[in-house]
C-alpha atoms as a PDB file:
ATOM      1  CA  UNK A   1      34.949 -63.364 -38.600  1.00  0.00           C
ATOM      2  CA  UNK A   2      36.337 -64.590 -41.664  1.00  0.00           C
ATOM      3  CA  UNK A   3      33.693 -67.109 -42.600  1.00  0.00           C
ATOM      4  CA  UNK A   4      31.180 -64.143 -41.575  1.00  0.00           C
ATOM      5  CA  UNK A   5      32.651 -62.131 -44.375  1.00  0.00           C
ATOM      6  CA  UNK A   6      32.931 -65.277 -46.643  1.00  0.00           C
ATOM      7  CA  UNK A   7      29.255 -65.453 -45.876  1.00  0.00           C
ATOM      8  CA  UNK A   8      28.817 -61.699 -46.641  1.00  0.00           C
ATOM      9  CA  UNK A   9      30.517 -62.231 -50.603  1.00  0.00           C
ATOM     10  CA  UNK A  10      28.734 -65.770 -51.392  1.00  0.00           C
ATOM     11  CA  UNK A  11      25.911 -65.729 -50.106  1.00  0.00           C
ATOM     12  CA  UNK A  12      24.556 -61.941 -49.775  1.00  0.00           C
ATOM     13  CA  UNK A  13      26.671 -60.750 -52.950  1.00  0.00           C
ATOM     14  CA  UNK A  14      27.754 -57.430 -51.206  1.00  0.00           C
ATOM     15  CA  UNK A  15      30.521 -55.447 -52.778  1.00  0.00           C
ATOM     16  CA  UNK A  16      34.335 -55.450 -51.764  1.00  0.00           C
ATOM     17  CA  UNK A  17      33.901 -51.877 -50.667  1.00  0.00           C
ATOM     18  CA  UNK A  18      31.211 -53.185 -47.862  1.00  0.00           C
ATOM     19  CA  UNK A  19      32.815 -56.219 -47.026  1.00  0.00           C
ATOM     20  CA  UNK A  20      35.888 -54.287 -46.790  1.00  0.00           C
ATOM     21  CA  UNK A  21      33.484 -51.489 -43.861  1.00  0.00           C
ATOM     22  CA  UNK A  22      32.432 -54.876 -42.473  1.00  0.00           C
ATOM     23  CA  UNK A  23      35.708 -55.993 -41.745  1.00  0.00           C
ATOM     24  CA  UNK A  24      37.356 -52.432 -40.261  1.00  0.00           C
ATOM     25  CA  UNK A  25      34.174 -52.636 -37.656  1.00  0.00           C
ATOM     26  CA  UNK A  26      35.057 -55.895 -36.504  1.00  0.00           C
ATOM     27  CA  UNK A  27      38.569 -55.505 -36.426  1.00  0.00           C
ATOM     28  CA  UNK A  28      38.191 -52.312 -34.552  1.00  0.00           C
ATOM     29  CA  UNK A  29      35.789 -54.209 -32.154  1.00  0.00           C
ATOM     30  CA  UNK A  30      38.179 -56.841 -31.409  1.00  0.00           C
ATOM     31  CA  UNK A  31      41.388 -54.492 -30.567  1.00  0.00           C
ATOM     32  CA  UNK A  32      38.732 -52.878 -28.069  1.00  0.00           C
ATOM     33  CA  UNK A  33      37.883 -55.795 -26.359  1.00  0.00           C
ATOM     34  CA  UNK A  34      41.364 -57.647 -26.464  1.00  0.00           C
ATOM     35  CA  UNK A  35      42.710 -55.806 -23.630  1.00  0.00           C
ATOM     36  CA  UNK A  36      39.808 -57.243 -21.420  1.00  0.00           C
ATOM     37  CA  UNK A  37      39.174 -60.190 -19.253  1.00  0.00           C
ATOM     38  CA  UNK A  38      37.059 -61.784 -21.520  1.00  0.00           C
ATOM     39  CA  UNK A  39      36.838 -65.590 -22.017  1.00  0.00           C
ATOM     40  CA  UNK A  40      33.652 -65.407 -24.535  1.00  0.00           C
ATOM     41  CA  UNK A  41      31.901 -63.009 -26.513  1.00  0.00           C
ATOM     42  CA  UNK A  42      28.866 -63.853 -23.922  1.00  0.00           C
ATOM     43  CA  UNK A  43      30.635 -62.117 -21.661  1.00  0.00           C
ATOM     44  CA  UNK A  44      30.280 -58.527 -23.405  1.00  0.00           C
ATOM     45  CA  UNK A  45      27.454 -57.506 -21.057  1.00  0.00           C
ATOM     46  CA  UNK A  46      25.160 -54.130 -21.971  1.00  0.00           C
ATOM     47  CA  UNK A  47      27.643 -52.233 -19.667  1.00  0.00           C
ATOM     48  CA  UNK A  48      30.235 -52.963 -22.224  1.00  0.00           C
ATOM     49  CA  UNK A  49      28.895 -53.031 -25.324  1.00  0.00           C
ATOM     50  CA  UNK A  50      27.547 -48.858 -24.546  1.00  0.00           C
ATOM     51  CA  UNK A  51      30.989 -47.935 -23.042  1.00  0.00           C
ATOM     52  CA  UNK A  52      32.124 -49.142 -26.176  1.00  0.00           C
ATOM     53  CA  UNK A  53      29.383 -46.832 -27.965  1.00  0.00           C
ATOM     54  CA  UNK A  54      30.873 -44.310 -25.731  1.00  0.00           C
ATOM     55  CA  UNK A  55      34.367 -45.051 -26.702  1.00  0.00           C
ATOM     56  CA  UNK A  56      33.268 -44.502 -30.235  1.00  0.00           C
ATOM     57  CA  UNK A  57      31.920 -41.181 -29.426  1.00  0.00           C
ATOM     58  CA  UNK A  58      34.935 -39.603 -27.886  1.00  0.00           C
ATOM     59  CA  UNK A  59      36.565 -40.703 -30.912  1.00  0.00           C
ATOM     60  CA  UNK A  60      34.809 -38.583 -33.244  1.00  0.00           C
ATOM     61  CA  UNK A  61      32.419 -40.663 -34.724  1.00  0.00           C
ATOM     62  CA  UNK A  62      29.131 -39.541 -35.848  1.00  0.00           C
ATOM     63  CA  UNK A  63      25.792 -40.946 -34.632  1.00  0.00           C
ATOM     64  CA  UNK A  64      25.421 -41.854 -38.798  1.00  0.00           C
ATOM     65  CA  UNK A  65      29.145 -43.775 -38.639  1.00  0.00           C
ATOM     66  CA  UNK A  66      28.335 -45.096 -34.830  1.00  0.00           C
ATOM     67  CA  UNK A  67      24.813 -46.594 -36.419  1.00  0.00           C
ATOM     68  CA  UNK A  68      26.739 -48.087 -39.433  1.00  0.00           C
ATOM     69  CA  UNK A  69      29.433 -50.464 -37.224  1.00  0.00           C
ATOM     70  CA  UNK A  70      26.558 -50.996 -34.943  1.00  0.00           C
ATOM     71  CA  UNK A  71      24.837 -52.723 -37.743  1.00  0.00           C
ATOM     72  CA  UNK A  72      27.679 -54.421 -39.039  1.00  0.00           C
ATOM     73  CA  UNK A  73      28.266 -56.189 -35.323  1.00  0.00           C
ATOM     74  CA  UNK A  74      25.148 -57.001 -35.112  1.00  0.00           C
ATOM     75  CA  UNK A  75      25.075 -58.824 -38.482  1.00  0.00           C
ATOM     76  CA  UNK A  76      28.305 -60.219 -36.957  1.00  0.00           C
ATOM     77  CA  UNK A  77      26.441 -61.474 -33.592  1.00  0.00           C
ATOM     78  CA  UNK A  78      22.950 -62.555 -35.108  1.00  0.00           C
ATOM     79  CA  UNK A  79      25.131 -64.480 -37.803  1.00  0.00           C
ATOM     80  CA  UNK A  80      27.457 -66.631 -34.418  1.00  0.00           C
ATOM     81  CA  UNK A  81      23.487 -66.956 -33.117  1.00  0.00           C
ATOM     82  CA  UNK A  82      22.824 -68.661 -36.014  1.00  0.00           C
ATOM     83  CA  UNK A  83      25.413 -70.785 -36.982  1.00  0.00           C
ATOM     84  CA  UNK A  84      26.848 -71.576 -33.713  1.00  0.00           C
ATOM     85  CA  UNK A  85      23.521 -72.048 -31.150  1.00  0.00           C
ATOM     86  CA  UNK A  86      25.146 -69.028 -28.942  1.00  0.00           C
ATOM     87  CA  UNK A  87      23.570 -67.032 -26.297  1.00  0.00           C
ATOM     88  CA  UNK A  88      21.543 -64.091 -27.628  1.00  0.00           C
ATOM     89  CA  UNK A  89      24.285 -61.129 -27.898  1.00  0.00           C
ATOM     90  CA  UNK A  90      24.072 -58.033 -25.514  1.00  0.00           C
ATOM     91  CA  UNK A  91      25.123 -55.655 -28.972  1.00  0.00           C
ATOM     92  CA  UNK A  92      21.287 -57.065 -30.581  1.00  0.00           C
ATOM     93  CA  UNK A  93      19.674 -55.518 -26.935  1.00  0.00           C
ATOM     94  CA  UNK A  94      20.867 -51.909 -26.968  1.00  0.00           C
ATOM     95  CA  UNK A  95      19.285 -49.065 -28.984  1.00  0.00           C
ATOM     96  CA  UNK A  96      20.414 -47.689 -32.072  1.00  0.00           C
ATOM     97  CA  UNK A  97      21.713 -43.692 -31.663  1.00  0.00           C
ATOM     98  CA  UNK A  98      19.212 -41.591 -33.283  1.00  0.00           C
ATOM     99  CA  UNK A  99      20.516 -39.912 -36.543  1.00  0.00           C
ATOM    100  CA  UNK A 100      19.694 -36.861 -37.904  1.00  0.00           C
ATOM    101  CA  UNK A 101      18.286 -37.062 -41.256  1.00  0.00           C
ATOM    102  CA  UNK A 102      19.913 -34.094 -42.844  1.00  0.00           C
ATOM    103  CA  UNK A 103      19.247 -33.121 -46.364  1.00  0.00           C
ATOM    104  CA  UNK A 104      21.479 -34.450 -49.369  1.00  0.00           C
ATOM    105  CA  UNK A 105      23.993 -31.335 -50.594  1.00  0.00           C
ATOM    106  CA  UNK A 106      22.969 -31.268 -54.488  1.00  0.00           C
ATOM    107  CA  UNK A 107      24.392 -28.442 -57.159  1.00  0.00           C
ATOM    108  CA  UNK A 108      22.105 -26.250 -59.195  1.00  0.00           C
ATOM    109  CA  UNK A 109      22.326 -27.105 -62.952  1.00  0.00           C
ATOM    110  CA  UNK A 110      24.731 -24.145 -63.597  1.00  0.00           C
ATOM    111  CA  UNK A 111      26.986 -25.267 -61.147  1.00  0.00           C
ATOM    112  CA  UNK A 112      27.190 -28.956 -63.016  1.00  0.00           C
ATOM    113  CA  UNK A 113      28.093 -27.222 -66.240  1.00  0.00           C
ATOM    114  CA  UNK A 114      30.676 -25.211 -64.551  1.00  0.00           C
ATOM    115  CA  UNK A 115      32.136 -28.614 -63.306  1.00  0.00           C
ATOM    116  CA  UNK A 116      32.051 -30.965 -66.392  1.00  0.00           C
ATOM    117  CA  UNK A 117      34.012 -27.567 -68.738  1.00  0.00           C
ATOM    118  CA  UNK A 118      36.683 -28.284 -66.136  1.00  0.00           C
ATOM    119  CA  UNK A 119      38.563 -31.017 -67.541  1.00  0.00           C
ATOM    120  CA  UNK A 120      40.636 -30.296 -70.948  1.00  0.00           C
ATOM    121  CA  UNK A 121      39.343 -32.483 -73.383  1.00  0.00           C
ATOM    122  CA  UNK A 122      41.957 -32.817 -75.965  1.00  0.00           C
ATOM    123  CA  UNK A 123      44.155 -34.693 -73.967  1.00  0.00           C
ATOM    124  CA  UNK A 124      43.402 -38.062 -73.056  1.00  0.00           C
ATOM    125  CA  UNK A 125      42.861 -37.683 -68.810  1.00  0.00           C
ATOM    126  CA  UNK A 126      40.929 -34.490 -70.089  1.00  0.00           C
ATOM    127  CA  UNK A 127      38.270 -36.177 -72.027  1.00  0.00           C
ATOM    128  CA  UNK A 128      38.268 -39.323 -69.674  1.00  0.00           C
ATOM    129  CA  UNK A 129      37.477 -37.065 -66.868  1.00  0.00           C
ATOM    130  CA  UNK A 130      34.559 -35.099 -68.718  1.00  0.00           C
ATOM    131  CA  UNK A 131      32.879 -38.204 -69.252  1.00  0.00           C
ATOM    132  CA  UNK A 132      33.381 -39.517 -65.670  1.00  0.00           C
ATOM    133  CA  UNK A 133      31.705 -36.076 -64.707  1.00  0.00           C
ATOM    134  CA  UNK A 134      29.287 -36.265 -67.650  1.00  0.00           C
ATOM    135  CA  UNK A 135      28.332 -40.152 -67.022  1.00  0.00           C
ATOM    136  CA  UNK A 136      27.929 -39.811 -62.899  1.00  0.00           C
ATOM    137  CA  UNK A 137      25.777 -37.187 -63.779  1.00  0.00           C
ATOM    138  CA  UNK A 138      23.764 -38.244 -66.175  1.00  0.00           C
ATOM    139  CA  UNK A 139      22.573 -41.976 -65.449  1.00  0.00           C
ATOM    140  CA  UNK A 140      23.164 -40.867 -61.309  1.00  0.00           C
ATOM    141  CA  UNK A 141      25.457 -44.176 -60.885  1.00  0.00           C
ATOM    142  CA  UNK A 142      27.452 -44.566 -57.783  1.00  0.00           C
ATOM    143  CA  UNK A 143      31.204 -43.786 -58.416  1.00  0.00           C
ATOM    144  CA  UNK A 144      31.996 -47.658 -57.555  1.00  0.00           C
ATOM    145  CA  UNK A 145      29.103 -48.335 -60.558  1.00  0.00           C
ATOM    146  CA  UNK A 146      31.269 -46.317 -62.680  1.00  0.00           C
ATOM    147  CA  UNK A 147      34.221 -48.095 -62.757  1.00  0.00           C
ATOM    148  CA  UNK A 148      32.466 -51.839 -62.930  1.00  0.00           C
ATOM    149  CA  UNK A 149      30.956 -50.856 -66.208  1.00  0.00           C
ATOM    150  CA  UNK A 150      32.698 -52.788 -69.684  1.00  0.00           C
ATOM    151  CA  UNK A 151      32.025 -51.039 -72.701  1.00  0.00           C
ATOM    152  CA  UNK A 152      29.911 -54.118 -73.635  1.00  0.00           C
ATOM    153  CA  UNK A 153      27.466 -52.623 -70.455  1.00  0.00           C
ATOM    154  CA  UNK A 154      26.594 -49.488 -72.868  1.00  0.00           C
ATOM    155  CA  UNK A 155      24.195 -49.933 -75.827  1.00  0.00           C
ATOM    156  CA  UNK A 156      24.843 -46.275 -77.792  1.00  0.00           C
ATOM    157  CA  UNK A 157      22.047 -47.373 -80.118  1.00  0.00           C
ATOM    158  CA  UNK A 158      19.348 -47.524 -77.831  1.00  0.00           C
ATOM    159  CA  UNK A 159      20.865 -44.853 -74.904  1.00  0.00           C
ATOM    160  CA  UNK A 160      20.794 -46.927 -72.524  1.00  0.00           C
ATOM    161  CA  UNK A 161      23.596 -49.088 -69.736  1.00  0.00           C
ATOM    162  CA  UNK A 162      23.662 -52.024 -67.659  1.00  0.00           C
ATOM    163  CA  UNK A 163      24.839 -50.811 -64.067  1.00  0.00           C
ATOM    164  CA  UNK A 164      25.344 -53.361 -61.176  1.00  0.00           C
ATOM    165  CA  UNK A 165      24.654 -51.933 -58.073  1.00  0.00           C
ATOM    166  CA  UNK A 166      24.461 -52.793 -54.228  1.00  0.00           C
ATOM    167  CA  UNK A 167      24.510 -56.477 -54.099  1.00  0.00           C
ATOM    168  CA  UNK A 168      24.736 -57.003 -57.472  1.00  0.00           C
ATOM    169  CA  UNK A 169      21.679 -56.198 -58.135  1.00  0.00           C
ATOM    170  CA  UNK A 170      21.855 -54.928 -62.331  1.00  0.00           C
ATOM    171  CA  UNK A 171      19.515 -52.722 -63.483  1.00  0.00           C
ATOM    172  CA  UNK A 172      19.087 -50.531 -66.887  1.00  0.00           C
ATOM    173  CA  UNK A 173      19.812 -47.248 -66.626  1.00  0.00           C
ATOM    174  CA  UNK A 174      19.226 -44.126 -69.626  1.00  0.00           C
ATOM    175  CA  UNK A 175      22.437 -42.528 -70.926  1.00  0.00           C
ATOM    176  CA  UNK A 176      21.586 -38.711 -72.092  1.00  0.00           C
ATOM    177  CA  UNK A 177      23.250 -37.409 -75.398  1.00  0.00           C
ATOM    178  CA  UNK A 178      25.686 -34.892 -73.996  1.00  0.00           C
ATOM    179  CA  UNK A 179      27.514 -38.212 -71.567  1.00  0.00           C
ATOM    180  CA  UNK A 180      27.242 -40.106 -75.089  1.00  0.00           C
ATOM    181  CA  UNK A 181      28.948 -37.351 -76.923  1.00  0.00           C
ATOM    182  CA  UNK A 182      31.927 -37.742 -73.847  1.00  0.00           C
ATOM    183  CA  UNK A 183      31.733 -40.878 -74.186  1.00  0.00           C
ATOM    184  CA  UNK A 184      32.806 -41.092 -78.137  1.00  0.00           C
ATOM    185  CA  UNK A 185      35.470 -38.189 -77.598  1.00  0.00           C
ATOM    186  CA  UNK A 186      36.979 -40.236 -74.485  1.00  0.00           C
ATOM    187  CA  UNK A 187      37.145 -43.471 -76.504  1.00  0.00           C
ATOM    188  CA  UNK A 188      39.042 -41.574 -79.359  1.00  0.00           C
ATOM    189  CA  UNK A 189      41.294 -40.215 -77.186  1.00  0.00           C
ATOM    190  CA  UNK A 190      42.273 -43.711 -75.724  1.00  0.00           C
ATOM    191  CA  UNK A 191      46.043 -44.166 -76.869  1.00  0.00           C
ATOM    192  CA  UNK A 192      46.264 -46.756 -80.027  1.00  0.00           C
ATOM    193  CA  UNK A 193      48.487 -48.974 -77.390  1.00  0.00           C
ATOM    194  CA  UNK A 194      45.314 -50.197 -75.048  1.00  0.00           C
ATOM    195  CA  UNK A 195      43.170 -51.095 -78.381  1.00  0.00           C
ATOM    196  CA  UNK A 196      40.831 -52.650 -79.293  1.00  0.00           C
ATOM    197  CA  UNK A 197      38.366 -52.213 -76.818  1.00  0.00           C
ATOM    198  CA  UNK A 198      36.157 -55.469 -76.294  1.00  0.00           C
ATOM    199  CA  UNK A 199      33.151 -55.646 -74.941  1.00  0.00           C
ATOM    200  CA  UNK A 200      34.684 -57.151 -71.454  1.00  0.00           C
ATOM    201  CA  UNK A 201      37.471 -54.376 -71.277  1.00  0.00           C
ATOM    202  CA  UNK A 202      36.519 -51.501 -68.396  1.00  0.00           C
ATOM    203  CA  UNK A 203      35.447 -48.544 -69.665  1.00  0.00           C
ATOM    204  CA  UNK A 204      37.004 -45.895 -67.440  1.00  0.00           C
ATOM    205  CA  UNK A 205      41.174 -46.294 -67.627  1.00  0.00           C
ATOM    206  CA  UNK A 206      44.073 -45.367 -65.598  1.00  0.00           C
ATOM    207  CA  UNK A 207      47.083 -44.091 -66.724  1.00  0.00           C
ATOM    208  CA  UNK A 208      48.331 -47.568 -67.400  1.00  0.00           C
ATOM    209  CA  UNK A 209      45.951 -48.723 -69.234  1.00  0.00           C
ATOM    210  CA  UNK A 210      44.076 -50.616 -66.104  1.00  0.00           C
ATOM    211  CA  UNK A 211      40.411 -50.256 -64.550  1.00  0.00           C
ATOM    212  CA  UNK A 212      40.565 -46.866 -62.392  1.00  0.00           C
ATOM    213  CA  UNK A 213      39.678 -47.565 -58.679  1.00  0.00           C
ATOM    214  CA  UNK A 214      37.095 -46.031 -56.462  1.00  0.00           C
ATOM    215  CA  UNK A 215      39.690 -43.584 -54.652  1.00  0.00           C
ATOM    216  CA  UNK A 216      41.245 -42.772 -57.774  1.00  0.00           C
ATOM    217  CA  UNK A 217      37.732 -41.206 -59.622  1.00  0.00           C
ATOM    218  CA  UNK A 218      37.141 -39.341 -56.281  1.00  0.00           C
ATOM    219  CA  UNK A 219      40.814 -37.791 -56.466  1.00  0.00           C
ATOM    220  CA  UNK A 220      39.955 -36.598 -59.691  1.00  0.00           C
ATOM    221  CA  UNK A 221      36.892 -35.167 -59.033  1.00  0.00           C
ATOM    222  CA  UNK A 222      38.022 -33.279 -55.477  1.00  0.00           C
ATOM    223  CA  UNK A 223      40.225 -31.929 -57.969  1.00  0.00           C
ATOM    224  CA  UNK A 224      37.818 -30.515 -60.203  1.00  0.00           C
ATOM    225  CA  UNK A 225      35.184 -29.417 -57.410  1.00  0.00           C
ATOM    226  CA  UNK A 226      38.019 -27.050 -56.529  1.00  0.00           C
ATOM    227  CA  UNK A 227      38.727 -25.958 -59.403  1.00  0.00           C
ATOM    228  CA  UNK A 228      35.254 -24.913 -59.698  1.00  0.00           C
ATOM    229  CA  UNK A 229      34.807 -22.979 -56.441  1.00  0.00           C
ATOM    230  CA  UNK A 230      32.369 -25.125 -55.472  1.00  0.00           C
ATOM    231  CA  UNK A 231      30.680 -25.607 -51.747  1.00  0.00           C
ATOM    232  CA  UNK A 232      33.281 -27.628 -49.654  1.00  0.00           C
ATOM    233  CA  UNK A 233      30.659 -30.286 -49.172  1.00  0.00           C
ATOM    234  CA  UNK A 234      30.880 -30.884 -52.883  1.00  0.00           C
ATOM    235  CA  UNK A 235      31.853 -34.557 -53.415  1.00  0.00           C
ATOM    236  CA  UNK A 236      31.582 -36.825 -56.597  1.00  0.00           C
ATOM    237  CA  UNK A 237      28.788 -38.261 -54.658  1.00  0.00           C
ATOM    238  CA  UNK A 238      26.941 -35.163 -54.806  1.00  0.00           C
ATOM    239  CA  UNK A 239      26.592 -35.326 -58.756  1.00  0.00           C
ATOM    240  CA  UNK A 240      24.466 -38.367 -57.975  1.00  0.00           C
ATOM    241  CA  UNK A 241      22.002 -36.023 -55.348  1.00  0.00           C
ATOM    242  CA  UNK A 242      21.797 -33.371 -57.922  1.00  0.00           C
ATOM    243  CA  UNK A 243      20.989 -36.318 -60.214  1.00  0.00           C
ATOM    244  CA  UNK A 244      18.205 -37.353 -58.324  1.00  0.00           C
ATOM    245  CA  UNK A 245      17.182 -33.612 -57.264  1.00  0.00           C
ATOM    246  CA  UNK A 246      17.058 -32.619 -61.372  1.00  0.00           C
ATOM    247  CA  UNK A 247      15.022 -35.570 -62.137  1.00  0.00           C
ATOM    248  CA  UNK A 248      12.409 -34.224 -59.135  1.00  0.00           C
ATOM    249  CA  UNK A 249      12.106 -30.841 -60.169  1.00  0.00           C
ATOM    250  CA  UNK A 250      11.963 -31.456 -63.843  1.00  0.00           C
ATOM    251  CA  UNK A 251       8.534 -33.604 -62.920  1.00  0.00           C
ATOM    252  CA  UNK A 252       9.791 -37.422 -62.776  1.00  0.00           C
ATOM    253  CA  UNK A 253       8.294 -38.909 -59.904  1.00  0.00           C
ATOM    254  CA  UNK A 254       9.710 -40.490 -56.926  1.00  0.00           C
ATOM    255  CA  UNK A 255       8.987 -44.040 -58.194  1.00  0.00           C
ATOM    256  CA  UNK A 256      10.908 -43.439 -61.206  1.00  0.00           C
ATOM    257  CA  UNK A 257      13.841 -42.180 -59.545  1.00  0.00           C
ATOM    258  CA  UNK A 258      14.196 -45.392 -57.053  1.00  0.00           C
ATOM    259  CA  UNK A 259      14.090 -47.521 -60.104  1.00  0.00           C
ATOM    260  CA  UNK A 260      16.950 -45.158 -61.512  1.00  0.00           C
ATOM    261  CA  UNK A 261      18.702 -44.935 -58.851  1.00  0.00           C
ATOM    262  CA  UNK A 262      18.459 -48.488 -58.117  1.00  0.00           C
ATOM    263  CA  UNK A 263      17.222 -48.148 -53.957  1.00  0.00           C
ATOM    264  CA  UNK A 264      15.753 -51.212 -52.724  1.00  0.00           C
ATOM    265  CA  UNK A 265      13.185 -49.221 -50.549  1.00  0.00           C
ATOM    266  CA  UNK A 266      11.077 -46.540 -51.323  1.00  0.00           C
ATOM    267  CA  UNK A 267      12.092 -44.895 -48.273  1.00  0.00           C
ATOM    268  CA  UNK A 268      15.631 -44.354 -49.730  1.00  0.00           C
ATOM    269  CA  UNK A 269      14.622 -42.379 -51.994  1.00  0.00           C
ATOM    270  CA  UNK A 270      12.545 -39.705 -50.272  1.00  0.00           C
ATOM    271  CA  UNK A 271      15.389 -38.077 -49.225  1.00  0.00           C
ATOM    272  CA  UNK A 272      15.075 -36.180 -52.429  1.00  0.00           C
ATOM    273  CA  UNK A 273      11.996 -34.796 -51.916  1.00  0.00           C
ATOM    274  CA  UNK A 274      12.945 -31.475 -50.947  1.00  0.00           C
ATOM    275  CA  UNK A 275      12.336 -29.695 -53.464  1.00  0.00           C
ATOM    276  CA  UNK A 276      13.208 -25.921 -54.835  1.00  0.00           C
ATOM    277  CA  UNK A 277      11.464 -22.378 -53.606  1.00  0.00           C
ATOM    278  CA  UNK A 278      10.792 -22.299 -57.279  1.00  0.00           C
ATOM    279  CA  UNK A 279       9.352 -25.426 -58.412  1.00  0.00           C
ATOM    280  CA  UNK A 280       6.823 -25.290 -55.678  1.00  0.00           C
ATOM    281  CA  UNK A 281       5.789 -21.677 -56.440  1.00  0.00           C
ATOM    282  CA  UNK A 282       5.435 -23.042 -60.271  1.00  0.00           C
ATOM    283  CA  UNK A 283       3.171 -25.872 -58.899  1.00  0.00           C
ATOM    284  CA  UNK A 284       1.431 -23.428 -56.494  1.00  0.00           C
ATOM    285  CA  UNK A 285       0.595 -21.237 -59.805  1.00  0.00           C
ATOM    286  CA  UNK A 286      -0.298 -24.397 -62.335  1.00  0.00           C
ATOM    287  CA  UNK A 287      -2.988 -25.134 -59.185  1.00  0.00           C
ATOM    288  CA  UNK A 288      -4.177 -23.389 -57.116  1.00  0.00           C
ATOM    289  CA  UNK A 289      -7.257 -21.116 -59.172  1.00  0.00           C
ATOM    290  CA  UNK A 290      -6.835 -18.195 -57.372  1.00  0.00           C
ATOM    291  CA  UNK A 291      -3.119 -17.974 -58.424  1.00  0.00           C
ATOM    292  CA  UNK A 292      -3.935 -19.008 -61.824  1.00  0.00           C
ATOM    293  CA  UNK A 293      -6.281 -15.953 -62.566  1.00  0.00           C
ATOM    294  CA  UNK A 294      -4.436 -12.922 -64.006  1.00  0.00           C
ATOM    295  CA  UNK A 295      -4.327  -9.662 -61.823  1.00  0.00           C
ATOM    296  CA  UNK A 296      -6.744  -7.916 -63.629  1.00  0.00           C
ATOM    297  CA  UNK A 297      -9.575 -10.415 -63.667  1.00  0.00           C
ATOM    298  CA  UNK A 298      -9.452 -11.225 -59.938  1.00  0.00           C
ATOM    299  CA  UNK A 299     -12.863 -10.131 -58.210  1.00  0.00           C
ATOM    300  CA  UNK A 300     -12.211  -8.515 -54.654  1.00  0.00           C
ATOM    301  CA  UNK A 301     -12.929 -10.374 -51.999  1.00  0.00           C
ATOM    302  CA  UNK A 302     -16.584  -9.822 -50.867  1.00  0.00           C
ATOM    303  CA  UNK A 303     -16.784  -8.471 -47.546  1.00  0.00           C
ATOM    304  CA  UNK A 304     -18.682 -10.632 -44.512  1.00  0.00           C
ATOM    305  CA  UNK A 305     -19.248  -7.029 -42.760  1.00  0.00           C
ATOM    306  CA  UNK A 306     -22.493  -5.853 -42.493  1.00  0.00           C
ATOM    307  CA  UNK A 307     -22.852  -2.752 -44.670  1.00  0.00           C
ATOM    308  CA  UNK A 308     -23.826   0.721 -42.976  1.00  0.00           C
ATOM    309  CA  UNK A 309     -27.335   0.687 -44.043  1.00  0.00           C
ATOM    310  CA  UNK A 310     -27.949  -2.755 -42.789  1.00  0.00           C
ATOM    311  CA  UNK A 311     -30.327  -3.320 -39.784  1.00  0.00           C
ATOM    312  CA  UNK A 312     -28.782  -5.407 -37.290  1.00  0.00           C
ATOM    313  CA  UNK A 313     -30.514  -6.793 -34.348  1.00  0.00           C
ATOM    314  CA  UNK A 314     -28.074  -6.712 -31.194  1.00  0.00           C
END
């Protein structure tokens, strides 16, 4: 296992945060199977690999989670197939649960402004946590994108900052003027003890000073989101769905929100493409001619009856 997930951080460049998923799946595989009479991993037959799936179930899981630490063993199995010339693994034989592709939660524009006048911005926390709201929301970075970016990653001249994503893949991303304008009151706020800020140092700081982690931004927010009144499904991942939703309905298309958001596949990305009631009722109007005529030009319809005075031969 370990020089799988050695494998996983050299070789594939995947973040801590999946490596760390990775590891949880295996190790919960392994407690599983420790209790049986099992010499080799050969000997997890199809029987036992879907009472495991079933095992899973009963625990709560979702088909979504089940599919996720499905995948991760099997990168775990077809990586032993590789490197050790084993016997084809009964996990890379049995079929993946079906998931439900539900639609991504997403908050209307009003609702983002009620959540970024939240945070109090005279104090220092206060303005850092606008412009964690303000930057999430306006590039649509993940939250563990956030806190990689250095304040050498943002170039104020030109708008724009260098995000690394999934894999470590980098990519540019627009900044808009309002998470610029956060950005400048959050860096005057930073206490006179942490300066200077170099162009290595992390942008987003604790309250010692450090690089904020993952679980702390999404404390932060949950705290926020409530103090809004917003949905319950409301989670700082959400600003990034409204991000993408926004972009949509404003007219960007699809292409240039997977290059934004930084999805490998196209297919990613067309989760967004629900759109609003109103946006397709605009479209339907710029379109369509007969919507496009004004009430008082439209003709009536001309009618395929035969008039009264018509001869008709039955």
């Amino acid at each position: 296992m370990e020089k799988f997930l050695a494998h996983l951080e050299g070789e594939r460049n995947l973040s801590p945060e999946t490596i760390r998923a990775y590891r949880n799946d295996l190790v919960q595989l392994a407690t599983f199977f420790s209790t049986e009479d099992l010499s080799d991993l050969a000997d997890i037959d199809i029987y036992e690999v879907r009472r495991y799936l079933a095992h899973l179930a009963t625990r709560g899981y979702s088909k979504s989670t089940i599919a996720r630490k499905l995948a991760s063993i099997r990168g775990f199995f077809r990586f032993i197939q590789r490197e050790e010339n084993s016997v084809r693994s009964a996990f890379l034989e049995v079929r993946t649960p079906k998931v439900e592709k539900s639609l991504p939660h997403f908050l209307t524009a009003a609702e983002v402004v009620r959540l970024i006048e939240c945070p109090d911005v005279e104090t220092f926390r206060g303005a850092r946590d606008r412009c964690i709201i303000e930057v999430l929301y306006s590039c649509g970075v993940r939250v563990s994108e956030l806190v990689a970016i250095n304040w050498g990653n943002i170039d104020e001249n030109t708008g724009v900052l260098r995000a690394f994503g999934k894999g470590r893949r980098e990519r540019v991303v627009p900044i808009g003027s309002f998470a610029l304008e956060a950005l400048a009151k959050y860096r005057e706020r930073i206490p006179a003890k942490w300066r200077p800020l170099g162009p290595d140092d992390p942008v987003v700081l604790n309250r010692f000073g450090k690089r904020i982690s993952d679980r702390s931004i999404r404390k932060i927010l949950d705290r926020y989101i409530y103090r809004a009144g917003l949905d319950g499904k409301t989670s700082p991942h959400t600003l990034r769905h409204s991000f993408a939703t926004h972009m949509l309905d404003g007219g960007a298309n699809l292409r240039e929100v997977q290059e934004l958001l930084g999805h490998k596949h196209l297919a990613t990305t067309q989760i967004y493409t629900h759109l609003s009631t109103e946006r397709l009722q605009r479209t339907y109007r710029d379109s369509h001619p007969h919507a496009r005529l004004p009430s008082h030009s439209r003709q009536p319809l001309v009618s395929r009856r035969p008039s009264p005075s018509t001869n008709v031969v039955r």
